[in-house]
C-alpha atoms as a PDB file:
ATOM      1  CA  UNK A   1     103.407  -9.229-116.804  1.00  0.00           C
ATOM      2  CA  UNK A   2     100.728 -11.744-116.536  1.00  0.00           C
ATOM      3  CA  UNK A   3      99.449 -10.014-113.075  1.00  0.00           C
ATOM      4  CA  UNK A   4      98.547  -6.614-114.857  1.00  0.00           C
ATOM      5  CA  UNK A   5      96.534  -8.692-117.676  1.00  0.00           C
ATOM      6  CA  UNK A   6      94.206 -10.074-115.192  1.00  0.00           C
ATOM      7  CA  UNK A   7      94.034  -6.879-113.745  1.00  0.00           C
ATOM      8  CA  UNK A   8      93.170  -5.845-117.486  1.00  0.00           C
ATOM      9  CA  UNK A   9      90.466  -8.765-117.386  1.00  0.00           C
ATOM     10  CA  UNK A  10      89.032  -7.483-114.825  1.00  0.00           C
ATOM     11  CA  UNK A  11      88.473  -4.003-116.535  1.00  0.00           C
ATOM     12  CA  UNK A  12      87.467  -5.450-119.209  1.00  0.00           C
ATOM     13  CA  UNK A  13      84.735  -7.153-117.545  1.00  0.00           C
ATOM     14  CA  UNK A  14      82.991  -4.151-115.708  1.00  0.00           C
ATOM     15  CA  UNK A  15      81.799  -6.276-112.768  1.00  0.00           C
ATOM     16  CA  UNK A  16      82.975  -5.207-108.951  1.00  0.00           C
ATOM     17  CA  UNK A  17      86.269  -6.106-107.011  1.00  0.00           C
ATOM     18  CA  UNK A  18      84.201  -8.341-105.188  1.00  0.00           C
ATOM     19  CA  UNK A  19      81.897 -10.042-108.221  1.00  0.00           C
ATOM     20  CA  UNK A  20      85.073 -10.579-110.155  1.00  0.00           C
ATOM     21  CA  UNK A  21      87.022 -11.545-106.697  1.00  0.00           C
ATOM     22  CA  UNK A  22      83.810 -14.662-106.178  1.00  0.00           C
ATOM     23  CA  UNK A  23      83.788 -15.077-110.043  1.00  0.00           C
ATOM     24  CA  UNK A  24      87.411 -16.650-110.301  1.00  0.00           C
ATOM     25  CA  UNK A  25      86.985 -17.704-106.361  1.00  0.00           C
ATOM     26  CA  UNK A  26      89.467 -15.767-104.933  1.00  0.00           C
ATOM     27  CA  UNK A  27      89.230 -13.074-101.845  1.00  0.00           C
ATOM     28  CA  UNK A  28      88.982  -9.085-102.549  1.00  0.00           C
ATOM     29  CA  UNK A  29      91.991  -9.242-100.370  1.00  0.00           C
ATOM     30  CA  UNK A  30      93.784 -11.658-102.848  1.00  0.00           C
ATOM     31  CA  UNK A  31      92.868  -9.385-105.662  1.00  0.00           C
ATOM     32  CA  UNK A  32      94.168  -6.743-104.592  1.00  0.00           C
ATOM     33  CA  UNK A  33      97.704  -7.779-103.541  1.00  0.00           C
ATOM     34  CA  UNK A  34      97.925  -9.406-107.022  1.00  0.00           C
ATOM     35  CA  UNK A  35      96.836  -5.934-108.673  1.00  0.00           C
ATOM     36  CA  UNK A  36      99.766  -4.662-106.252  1.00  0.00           C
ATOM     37  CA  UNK A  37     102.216  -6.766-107.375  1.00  0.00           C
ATOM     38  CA  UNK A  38     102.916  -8.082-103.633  1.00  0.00           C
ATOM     39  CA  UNK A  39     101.234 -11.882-104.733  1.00  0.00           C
ATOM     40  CA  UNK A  40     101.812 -13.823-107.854  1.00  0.00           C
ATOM     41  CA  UNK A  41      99.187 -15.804-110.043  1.00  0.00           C
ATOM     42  CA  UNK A  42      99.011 -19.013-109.375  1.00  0.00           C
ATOM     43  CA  UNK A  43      98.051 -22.025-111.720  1.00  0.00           C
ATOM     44  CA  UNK A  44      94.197 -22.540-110.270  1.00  0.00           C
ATOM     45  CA  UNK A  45      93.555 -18.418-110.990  1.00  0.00           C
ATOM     46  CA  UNK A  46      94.849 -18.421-114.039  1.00  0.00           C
ATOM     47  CA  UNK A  47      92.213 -21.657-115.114  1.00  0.00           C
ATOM     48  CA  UNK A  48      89.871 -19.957-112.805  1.00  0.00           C
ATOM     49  CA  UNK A  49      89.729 -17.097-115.554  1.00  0.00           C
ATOM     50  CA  UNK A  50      89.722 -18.912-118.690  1.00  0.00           C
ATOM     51  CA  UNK A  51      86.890 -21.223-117.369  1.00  0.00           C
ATOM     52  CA  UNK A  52      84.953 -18.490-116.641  1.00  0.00           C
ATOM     53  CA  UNK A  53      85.579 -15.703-119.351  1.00  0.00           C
ATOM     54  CA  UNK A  54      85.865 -18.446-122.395  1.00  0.00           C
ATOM     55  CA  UNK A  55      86.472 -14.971-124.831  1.00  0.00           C
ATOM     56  CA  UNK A  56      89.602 -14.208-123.233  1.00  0.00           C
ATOM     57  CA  UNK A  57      93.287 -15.689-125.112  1.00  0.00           C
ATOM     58  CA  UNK A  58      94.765 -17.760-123.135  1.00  0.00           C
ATOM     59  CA  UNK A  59      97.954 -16.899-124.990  1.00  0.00           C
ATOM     60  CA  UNK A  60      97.115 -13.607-124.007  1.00  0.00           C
ATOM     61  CA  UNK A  61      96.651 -14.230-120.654  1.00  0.00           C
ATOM     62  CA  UNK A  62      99.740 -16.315-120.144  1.00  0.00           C
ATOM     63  CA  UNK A  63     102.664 -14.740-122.499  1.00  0.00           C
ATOM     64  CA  UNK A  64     101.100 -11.806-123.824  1.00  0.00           C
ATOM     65  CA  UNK A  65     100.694 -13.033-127.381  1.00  0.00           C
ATOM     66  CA  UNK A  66      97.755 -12.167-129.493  1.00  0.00           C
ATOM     67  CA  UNK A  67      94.646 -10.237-128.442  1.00  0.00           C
ATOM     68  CA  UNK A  68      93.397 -10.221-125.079  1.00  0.00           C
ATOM     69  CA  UNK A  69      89.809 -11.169-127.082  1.00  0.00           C
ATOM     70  CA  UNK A  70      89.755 -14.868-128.911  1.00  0.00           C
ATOM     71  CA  UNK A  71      89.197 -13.989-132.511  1.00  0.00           C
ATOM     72  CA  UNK A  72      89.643 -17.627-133.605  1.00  0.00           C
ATOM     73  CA  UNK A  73      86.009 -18.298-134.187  1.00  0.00           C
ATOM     74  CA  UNK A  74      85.576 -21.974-134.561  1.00  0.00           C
ATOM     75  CA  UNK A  75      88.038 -22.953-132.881  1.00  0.00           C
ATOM     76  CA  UNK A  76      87.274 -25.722-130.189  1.00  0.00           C
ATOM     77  CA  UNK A  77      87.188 -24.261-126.584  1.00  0.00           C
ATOM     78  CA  UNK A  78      88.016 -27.827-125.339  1.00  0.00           C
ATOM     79  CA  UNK A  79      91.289 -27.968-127.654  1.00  0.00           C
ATOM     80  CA  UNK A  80      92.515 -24.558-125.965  1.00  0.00           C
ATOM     81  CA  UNK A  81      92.033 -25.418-122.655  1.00  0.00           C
ATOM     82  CA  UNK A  82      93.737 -29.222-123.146  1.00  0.00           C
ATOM     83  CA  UNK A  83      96.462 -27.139-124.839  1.00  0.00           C
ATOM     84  CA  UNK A  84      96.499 -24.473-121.621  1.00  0.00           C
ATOM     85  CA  UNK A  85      96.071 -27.414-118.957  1.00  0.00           C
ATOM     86  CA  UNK A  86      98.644 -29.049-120.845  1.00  0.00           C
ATOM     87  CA  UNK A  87     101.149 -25.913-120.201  1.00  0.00           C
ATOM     88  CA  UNK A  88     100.613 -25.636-116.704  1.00  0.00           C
ATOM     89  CA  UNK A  89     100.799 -28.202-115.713  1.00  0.00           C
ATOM     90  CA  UNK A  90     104.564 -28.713-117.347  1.00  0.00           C
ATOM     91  CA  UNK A  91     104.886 -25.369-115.656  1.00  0.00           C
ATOM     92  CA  UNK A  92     103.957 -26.534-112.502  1.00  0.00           C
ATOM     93  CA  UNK A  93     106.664 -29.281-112.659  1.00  0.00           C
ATOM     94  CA  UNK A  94     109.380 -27.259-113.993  1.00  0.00           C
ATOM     95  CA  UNK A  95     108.581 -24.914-110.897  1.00  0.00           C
ATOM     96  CA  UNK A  96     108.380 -27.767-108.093  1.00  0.00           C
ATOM     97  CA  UNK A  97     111.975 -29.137-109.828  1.00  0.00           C
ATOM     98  CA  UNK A  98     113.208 -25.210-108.913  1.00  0.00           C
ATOM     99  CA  UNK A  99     112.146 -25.299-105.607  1.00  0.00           C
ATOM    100  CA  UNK A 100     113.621 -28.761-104.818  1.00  0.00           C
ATOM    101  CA  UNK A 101     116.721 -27.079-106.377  1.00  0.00           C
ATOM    102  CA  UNK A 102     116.383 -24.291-104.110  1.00  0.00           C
ATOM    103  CA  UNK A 103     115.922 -26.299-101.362  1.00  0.00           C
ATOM    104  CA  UNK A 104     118.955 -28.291-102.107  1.00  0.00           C
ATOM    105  CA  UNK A 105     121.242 -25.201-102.335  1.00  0.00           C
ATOM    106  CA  UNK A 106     119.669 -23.955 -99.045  1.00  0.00           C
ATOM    107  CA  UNK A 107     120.720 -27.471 -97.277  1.00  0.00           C
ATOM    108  CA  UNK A 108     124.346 -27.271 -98.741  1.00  0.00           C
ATOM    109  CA  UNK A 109     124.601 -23.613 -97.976  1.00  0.00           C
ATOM    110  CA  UNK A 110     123.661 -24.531 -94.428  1.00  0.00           C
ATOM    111  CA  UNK A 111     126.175 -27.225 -93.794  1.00  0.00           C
ATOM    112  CA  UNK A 112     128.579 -25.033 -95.321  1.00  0.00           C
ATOM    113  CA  UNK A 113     127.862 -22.396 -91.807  1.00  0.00           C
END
């Protein structure tokens, strides 16, 4: 689940709740309802992280896949994070489609009443 790796990040890191919270620009507060499982990651977090920790996988982060640590050496940051941005942002359109879905089925359901 891609909330408990970032709560892995974060252990991996060492730094506070509060440095890591600033770090990725999130609130304590936010932290700790993702590390509860009551919020979800969003899209800026998740970039937030691999911005900011460049050794961490972002096929890690995202699907689990690989090591948590890039052992690619060589391998062009900037190709990676095109490559993430790329995914995300194909994410983030598959998941606005869903909720206009949703929203449809919610109007229908509605009128059905």
């Amino acid at each position: 689940m891609l909330e408990s790796r970032i709560i892995e990040v974060f252990n991996y890191t060492k730094l506070s709740r509060i440095d890591f919270a600033n770090k990725i620009g999130i609130s304590n507060a936010v932290l700790s309802h993702i590390s509860s499982g009551r919020n979800k990651a969003s899209t800026d977090l998740i970039i937030s992280i691999l911005n900011n920790f460049e050794d961490i996988n972002s096929e890690w982060l995202l699907f689990g896949k690989g090591d948590m640590l890039n052992t690619q050496k060589g391998q062009n940051m900037d190709v990676i994070k095109n490559d993430l941005l790329y995914r995300l942002n194909k994410i983030d359109a598959k998941k606005r489609e869903l909720e206009d879905l949703i929203a449809d089925f919610q109007a229908y359901i509605e009128n059905l009443k």
